[in-house]
Protein backbone atom coordinates (compact mmCIF):
# COMPACT_ATOMS: atom_id res chain seq x y z
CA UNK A 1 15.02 -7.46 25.15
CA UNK A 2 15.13 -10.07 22.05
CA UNK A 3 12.03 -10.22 19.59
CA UNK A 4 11.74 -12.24 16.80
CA UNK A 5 9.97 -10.32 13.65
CA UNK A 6 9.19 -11.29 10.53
CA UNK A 7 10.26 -7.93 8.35
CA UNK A 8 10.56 -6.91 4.63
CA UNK A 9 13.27 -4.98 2.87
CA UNK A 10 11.32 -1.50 1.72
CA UNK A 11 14.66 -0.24 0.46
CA UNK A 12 18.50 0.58 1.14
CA UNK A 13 19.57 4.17 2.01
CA UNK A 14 23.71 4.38 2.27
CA UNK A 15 24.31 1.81 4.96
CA UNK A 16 21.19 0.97 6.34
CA UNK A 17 17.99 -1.25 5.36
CA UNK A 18 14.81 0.40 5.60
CA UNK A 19 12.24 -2.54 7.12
CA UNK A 20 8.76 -3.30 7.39
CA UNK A 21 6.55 -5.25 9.66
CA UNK A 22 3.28 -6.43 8.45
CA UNK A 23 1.71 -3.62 11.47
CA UNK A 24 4.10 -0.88 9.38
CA UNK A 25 6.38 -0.15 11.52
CA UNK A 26 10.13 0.76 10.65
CA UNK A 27 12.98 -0.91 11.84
CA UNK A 28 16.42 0.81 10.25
CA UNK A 29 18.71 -1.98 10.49
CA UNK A 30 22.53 -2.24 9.40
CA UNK A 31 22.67 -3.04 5.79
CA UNK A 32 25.86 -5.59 6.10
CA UNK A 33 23.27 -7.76 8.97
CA UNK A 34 21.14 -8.30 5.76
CA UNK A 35 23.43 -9.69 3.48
CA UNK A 36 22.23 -11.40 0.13
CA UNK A 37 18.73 -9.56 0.81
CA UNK A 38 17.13 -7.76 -1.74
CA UNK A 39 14.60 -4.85 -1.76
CA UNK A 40 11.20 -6.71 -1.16
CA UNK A 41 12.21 -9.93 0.39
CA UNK A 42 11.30 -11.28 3.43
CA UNK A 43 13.34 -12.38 6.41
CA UNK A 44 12.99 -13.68 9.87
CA UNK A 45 15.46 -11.07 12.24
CA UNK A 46 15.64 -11.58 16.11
CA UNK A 47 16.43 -7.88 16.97
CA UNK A 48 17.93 -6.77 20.40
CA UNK A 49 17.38 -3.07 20.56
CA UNK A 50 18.65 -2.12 17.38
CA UNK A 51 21.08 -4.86 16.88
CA UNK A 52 20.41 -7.77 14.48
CA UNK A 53 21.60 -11.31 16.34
CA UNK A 54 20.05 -13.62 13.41
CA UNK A 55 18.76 -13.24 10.22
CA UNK A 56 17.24 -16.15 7.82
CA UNK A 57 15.86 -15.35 4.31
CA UNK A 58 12.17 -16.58 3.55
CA UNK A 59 11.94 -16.93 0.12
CA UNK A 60 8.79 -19.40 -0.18
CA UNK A 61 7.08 -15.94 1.61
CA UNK A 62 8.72 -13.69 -0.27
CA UNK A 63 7.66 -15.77 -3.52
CA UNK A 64 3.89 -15.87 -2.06
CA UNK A 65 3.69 -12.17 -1.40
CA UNK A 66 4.85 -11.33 -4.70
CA UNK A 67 2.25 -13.61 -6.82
CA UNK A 68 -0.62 -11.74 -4.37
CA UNK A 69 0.90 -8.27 -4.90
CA UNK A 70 0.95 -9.47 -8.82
CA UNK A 71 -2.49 -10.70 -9.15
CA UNK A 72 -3.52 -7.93 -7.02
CA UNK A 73 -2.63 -5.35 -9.79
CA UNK A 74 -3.49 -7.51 -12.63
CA UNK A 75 -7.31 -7.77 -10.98
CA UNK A 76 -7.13 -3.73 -10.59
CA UNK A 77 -5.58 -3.13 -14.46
CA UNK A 78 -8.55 -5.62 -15.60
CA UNK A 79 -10.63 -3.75 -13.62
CA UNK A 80 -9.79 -0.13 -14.92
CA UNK A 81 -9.63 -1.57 -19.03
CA UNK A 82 -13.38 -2.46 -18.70
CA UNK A 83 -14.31 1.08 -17.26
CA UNK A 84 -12.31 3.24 -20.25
């Protein structure tokens, strides 16, 4: 059965990609299917067992969890400075 999922790159390991749903789960997927992917960007994969049939990058999303990741740890740095 065919699912569309919106996934993240958590890292590469030899020939596969390590993914990541936004529920956490893990999806190793062929590393050549995710070509011009890096660690930490997202994608939109329709997945047939464990076969990748499309792939499209989503770089405004990748872009918008990055800033929130960034301003996450700023606000927690800023945070810890003010308690030392």
């Amino acid at each position: 059965m065919e699912k569309e999922l919106l996934l993240v790159v958590d890292r590469f390991e030899g020939g596969s990609a390590v993914c990541i749903d936004d529920d956490e789960n893990v999806f190793n997927l062929d590393k050549a299917d995710l070509s011009g992917l890096a660690e930490g960007d997202c994608f939109l994969a329709r997945i047939d067992g464990n076969k990748v049939c499309f792939v499209r990058a989503l770089p405004d999303e990748t872009a918008r969890r990055r800033e929130e990741a960034a301003a996450m740890l700023a606000a927690l740095f800023s945070k810890n400075n003010g308690q030392g």
